[in-house]
PDB file of N, CA and C in Angstrom:
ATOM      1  N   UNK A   1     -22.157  10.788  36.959  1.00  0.00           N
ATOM      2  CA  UNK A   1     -21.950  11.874  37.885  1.00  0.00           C
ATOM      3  C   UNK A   1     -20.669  12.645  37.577  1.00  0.00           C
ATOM      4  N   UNK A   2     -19.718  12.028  37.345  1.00  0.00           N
ATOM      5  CA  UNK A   2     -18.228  12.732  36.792  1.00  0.00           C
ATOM      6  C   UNK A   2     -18.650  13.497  35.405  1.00  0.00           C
ATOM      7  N   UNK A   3     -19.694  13.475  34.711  1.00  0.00           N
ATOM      8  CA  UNK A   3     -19.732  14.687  33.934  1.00  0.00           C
ATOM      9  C   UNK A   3     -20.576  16.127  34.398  1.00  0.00           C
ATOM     10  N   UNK A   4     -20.541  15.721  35.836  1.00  0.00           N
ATOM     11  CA  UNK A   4     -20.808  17.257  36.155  1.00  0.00           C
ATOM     12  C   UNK A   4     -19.617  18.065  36.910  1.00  0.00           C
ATOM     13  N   UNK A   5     -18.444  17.362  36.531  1.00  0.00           N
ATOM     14  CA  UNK A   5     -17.298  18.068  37.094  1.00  0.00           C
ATOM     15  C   UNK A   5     -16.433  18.658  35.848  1.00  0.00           C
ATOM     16  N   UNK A   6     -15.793  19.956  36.262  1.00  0.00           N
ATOM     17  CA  UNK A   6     -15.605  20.849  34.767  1.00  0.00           C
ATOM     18  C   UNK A   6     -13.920  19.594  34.481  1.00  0.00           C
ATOM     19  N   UNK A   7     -13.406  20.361  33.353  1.00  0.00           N
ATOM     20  CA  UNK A   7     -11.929  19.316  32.765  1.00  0.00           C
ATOM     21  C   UNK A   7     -11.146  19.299  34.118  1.00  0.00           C
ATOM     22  N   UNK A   8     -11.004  20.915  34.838  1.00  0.00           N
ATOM     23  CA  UNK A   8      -9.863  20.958  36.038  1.00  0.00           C
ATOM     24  C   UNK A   8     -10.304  19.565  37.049  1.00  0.00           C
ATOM     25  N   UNK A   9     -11.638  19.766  37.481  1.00  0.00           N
ATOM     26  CA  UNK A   9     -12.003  18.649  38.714  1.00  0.00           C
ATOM     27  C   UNK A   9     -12.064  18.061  38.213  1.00  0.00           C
ATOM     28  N   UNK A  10     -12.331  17.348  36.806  1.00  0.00           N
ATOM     29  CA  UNK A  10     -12.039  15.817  36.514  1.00  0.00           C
ATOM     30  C   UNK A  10     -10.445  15.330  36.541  1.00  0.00           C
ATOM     31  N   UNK A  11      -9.184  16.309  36.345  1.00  0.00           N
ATOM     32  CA  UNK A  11      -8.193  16.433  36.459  1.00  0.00           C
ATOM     33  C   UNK A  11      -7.547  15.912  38.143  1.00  0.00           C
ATOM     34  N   UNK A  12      -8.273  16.432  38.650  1.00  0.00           N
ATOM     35  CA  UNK A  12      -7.692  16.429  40.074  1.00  0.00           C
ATOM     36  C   UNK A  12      -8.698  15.043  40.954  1.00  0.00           C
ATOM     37  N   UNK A  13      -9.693  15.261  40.233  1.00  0.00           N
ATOM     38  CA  UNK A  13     -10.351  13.951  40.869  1.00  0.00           C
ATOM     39  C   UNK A  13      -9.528  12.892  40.096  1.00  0.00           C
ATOM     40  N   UNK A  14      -8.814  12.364  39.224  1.00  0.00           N
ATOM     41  CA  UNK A  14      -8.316  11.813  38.873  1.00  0.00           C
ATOM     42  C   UNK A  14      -6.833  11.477  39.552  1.00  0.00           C
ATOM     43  N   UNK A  15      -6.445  12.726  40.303  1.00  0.00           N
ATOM     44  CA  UNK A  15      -5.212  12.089  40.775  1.00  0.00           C
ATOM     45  C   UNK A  15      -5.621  12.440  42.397  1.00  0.00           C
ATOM     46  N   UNK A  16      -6.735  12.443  42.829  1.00  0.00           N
ATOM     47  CA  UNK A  16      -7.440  12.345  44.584  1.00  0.00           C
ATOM     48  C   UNK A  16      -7.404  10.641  44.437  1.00  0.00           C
ATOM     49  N   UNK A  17      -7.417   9.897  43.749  1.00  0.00           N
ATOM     50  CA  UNK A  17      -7.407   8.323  43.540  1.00  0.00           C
ATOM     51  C   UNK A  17      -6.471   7.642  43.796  1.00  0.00           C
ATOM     52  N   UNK A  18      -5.302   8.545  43.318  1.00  0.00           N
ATOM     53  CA  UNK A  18      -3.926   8.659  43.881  1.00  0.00           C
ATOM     54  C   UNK A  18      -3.669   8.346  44.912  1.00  0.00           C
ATOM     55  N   UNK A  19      -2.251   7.911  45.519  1.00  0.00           N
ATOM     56  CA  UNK A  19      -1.638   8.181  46.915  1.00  0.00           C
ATOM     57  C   UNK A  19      -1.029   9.478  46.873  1.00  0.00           C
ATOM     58  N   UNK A  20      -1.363  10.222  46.034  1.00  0.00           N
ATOM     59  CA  UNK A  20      -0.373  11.293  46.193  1.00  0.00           C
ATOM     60  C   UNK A  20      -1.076  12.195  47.471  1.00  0.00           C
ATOM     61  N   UNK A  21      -0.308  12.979  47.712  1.00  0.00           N
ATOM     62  CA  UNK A  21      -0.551  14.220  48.750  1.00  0.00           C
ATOM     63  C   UNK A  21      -1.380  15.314  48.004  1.00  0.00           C
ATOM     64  N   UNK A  22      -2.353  16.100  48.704  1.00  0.00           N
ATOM     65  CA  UNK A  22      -2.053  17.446  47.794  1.00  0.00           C
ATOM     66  C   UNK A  22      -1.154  18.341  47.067  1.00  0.00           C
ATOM     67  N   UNK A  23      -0.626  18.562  48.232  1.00  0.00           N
ATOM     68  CA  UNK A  23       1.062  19.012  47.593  1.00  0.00           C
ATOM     69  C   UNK A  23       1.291  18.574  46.022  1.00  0.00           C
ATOM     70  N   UNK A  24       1.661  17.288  46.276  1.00  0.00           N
ATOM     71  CA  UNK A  24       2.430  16.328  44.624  1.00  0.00           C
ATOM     72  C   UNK A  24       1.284  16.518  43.976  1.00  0.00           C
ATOM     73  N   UNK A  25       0.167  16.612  44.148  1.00  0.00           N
ATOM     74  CA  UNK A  25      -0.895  16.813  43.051  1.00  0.00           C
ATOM     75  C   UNK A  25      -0.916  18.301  42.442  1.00  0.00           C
ATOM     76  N   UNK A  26      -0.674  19.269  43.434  1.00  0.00           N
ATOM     77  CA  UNK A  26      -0.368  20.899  43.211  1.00  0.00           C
ATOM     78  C   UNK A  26       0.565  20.567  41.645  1.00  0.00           C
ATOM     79  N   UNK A  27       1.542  20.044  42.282  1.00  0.00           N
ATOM     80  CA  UNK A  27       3.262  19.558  41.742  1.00  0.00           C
ATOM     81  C   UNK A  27       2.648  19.225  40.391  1.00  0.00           C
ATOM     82  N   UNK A  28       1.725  18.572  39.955  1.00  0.00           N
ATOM     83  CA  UNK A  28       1.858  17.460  38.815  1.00  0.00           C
ATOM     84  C   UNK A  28       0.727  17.932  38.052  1.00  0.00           C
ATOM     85  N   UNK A  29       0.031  18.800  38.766  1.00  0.00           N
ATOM     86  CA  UNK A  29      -0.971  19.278  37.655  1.00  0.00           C
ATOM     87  C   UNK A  29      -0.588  20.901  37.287  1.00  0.00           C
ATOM     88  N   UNK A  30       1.007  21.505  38.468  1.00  0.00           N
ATOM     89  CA  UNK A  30       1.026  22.489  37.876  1.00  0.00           C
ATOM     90  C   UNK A  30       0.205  23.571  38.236  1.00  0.00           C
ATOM     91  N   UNK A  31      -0.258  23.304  40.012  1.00  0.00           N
ATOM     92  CA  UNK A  31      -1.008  24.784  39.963  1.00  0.00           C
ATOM     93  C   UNK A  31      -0.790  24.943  41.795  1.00  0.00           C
ATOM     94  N   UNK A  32      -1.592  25.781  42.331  1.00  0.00           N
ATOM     95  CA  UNK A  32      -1.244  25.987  43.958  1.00  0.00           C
ATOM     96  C   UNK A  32      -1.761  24.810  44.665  1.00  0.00           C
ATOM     97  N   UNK A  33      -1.710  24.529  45.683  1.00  0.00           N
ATOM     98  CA  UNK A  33      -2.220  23.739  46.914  1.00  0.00           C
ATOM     99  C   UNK A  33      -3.440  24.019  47.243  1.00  0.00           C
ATOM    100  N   UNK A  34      -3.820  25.460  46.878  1.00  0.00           N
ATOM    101  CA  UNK A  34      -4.948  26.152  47.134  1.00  0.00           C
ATOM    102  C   UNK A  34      -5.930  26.098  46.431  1.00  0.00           C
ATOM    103  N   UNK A  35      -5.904  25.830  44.899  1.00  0.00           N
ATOM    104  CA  UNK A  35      -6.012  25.633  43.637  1.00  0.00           C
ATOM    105  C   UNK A  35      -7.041  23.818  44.146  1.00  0.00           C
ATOM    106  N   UNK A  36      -5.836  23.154  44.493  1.00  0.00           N
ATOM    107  CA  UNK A  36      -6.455  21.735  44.126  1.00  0.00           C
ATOM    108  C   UNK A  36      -7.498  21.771  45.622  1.00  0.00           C
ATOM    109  N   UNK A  37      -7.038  22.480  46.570  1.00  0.00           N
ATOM    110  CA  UNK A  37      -8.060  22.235  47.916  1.00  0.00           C
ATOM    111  C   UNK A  37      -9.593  22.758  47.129  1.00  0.00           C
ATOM    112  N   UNK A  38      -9.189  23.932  46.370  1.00  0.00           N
ATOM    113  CA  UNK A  38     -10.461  24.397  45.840  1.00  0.00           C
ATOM    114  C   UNK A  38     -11.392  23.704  45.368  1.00  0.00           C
ATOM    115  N   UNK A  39     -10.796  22.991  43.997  1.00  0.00           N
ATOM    116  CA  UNK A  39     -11.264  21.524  43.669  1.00  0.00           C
ATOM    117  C   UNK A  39     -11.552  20.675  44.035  1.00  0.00           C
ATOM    118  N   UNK A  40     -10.766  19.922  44.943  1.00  0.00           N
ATOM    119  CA  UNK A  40     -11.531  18.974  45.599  1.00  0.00           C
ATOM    120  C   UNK A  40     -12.217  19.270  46.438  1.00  0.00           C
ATOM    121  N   UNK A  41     -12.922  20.605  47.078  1.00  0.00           N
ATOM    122  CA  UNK A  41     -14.111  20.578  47.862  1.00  0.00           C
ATOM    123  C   UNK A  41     -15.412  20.190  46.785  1.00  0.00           C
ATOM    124  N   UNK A  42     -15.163  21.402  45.598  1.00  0.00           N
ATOM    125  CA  UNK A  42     -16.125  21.599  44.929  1.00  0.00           C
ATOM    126  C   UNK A  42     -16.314  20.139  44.531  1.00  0.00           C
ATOM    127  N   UNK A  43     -15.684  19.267  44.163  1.00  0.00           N
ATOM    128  CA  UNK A  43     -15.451  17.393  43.657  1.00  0.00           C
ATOM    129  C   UNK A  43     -16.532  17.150  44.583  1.00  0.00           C
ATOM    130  N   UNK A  44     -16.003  16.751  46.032  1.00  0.00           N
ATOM    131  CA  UNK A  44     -16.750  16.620  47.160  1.00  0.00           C
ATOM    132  C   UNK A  44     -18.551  17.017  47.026  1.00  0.00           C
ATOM    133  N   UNK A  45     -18.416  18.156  46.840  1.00  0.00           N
ATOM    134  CA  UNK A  45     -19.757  18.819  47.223  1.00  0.00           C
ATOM    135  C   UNK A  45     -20.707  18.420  45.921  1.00  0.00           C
ATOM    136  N   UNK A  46     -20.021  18.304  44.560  1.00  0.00           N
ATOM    137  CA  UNK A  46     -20.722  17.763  43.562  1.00  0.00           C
ATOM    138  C   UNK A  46     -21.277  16.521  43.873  1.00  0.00           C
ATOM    139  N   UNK A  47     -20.581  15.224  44.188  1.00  0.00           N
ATOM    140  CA  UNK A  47     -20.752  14.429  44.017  1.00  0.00           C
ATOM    141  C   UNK A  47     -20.696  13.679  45.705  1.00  0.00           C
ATOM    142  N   UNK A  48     -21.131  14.671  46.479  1.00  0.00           N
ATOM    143  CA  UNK A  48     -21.597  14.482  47.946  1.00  0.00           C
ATOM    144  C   UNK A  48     -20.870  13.423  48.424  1.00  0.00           C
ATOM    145  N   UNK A  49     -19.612  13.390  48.769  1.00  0.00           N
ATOM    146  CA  UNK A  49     -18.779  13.127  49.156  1.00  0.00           C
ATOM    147  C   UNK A  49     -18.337  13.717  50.415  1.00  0.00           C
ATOM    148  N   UNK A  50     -17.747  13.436  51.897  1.00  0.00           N
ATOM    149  CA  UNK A  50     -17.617  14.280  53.099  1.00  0.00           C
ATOM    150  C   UNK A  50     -16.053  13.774  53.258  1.00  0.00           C
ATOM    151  N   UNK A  51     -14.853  13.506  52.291  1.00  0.00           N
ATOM    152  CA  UNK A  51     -13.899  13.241  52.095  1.00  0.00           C
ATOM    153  C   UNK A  51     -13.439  12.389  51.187  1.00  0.00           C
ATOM    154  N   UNK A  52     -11.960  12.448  51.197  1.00  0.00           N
ATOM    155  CA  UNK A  52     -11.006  11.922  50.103  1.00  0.00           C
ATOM    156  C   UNK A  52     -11.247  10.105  50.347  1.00  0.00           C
ATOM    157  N   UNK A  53     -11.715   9.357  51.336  1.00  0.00           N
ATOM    158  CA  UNK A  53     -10.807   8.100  52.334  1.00  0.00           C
ATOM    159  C   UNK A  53     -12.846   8.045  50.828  1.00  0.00           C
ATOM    160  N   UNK A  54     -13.809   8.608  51.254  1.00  0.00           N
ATOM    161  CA  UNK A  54     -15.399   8.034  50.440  1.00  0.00           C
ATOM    162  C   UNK A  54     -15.481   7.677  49.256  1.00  0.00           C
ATOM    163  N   UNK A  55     -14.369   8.552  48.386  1.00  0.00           N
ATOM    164  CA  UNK A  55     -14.200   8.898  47.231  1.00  0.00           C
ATOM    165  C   UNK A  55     -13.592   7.690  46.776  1.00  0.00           C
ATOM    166  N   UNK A  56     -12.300   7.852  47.094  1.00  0.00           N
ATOM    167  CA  UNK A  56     -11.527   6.753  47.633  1.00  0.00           C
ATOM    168  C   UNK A  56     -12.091   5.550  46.825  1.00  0.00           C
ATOM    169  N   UNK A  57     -12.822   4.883  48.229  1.00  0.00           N
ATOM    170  CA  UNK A  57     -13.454   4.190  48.525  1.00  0.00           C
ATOM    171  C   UNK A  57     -14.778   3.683  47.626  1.00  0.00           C
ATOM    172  N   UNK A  58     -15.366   4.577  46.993  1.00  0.00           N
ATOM    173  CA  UNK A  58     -16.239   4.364  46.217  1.00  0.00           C
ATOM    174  C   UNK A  58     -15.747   4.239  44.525  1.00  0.00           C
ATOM    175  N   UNK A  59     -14.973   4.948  43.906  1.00  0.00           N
ATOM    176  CA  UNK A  59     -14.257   4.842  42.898  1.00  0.00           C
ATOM    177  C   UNK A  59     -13.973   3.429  42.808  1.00  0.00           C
ATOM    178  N   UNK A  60     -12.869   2.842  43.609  1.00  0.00           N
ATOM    179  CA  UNK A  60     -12.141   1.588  43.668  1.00  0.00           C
ATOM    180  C   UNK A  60     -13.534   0.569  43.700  1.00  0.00           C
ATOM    181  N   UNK A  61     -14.415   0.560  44.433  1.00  0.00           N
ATOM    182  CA  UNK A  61     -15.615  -0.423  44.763  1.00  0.00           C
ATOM    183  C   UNK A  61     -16.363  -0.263  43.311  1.00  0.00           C
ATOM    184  N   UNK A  62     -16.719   0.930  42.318  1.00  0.00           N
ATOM    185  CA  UNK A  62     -17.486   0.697  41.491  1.00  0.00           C
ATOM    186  C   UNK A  62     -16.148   0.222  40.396  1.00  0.00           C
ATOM    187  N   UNK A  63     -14.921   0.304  40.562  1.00  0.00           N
ATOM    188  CA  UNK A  63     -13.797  -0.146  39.348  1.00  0.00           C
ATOM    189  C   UNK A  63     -14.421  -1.986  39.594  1.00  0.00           C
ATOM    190  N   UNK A  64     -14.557  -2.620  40.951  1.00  0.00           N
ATOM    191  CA  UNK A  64     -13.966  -3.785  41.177  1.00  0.00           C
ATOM    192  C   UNK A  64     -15.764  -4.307  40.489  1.00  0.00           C
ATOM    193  N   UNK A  65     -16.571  -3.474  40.705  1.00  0.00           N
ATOM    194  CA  UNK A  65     -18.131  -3.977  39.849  1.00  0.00           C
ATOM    195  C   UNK A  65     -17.823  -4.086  38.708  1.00  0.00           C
ATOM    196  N   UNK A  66     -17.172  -3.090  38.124  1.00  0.00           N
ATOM    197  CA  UNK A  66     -17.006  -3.359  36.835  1.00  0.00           C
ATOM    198  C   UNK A  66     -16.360  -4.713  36.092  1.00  0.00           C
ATOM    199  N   UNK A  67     -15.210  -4.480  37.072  1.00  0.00           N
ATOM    200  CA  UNK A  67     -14.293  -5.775  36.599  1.00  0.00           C
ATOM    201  C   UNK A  67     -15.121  -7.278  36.488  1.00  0.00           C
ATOM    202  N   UNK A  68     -15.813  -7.724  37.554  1.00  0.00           N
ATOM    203  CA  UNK A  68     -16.864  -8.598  37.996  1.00  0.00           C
ATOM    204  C   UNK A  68     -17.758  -8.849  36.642  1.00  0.00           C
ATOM    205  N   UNK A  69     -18.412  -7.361  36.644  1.00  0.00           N
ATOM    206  CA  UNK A  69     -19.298  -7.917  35.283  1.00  0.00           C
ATOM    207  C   UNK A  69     -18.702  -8.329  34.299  1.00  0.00           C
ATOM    208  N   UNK A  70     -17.364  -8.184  34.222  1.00  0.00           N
ATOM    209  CA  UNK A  70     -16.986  -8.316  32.684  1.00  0.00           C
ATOM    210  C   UNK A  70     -16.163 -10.070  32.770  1.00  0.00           C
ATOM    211  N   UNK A  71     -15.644 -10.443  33.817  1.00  0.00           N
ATOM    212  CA  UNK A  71     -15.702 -11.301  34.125  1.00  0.00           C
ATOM    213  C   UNK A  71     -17.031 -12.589  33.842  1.00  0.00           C
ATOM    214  N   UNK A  72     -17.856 -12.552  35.175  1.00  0.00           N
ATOM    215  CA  UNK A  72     -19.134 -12.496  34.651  1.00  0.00           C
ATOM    216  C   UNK A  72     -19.587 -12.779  33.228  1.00  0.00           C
ATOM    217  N   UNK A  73     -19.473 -11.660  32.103  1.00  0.00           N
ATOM    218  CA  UNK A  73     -20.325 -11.404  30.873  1.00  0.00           C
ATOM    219  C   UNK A  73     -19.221 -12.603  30.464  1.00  0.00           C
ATOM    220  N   UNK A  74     -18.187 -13.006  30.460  1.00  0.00           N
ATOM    221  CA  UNK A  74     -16.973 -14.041  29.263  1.00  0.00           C
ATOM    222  C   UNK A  74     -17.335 -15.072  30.159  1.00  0.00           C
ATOM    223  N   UNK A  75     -18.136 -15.718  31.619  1.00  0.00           N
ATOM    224  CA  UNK A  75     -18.498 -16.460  32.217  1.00  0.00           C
ATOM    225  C   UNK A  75     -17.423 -17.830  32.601  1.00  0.00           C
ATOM    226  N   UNK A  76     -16.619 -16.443  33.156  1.00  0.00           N
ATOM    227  CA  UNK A  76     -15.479 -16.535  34.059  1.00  0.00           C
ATOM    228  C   UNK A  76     -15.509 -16.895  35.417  1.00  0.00           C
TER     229      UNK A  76
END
């Protein structure tokens, strides 16, 4: 699903994972507040998301599957 987001929203979805604020994300990628709100709707709406807390939330839950399988696969 993250390859239907262009380089910018993979950029900013990358630091929505973050604790950062919008703001510090404006700050660190170097563009407006307005800029990253833009983005992360469009993030959102791609990948049907109804906030940052889902995203969040789902990112971290498919990292911790991952980890598991690989665990798992060395039969750990």
């Amino acid at each position: 699903m993250l390859s239907n987001l262009t380089k910018q929203e993979l950029k900013v979805y990358n630091q929505l994972i973050t604790a950062l604020s919008v703001k510090q994300i404006a700050k660190v990628l170097g563009v407006s507040t307005t800029t990253i709100a833009t983005h992360r709707n469009r993030i959102f709406e791609k990948l049907k998301y109804n906030d940052r807390l889902e995203l969040v939330v789902d990112y971290y839950s498919t990292e911790l599957n991952k980890l598991k399988q690989v665990l798992l696969d060395k039969g750990l």
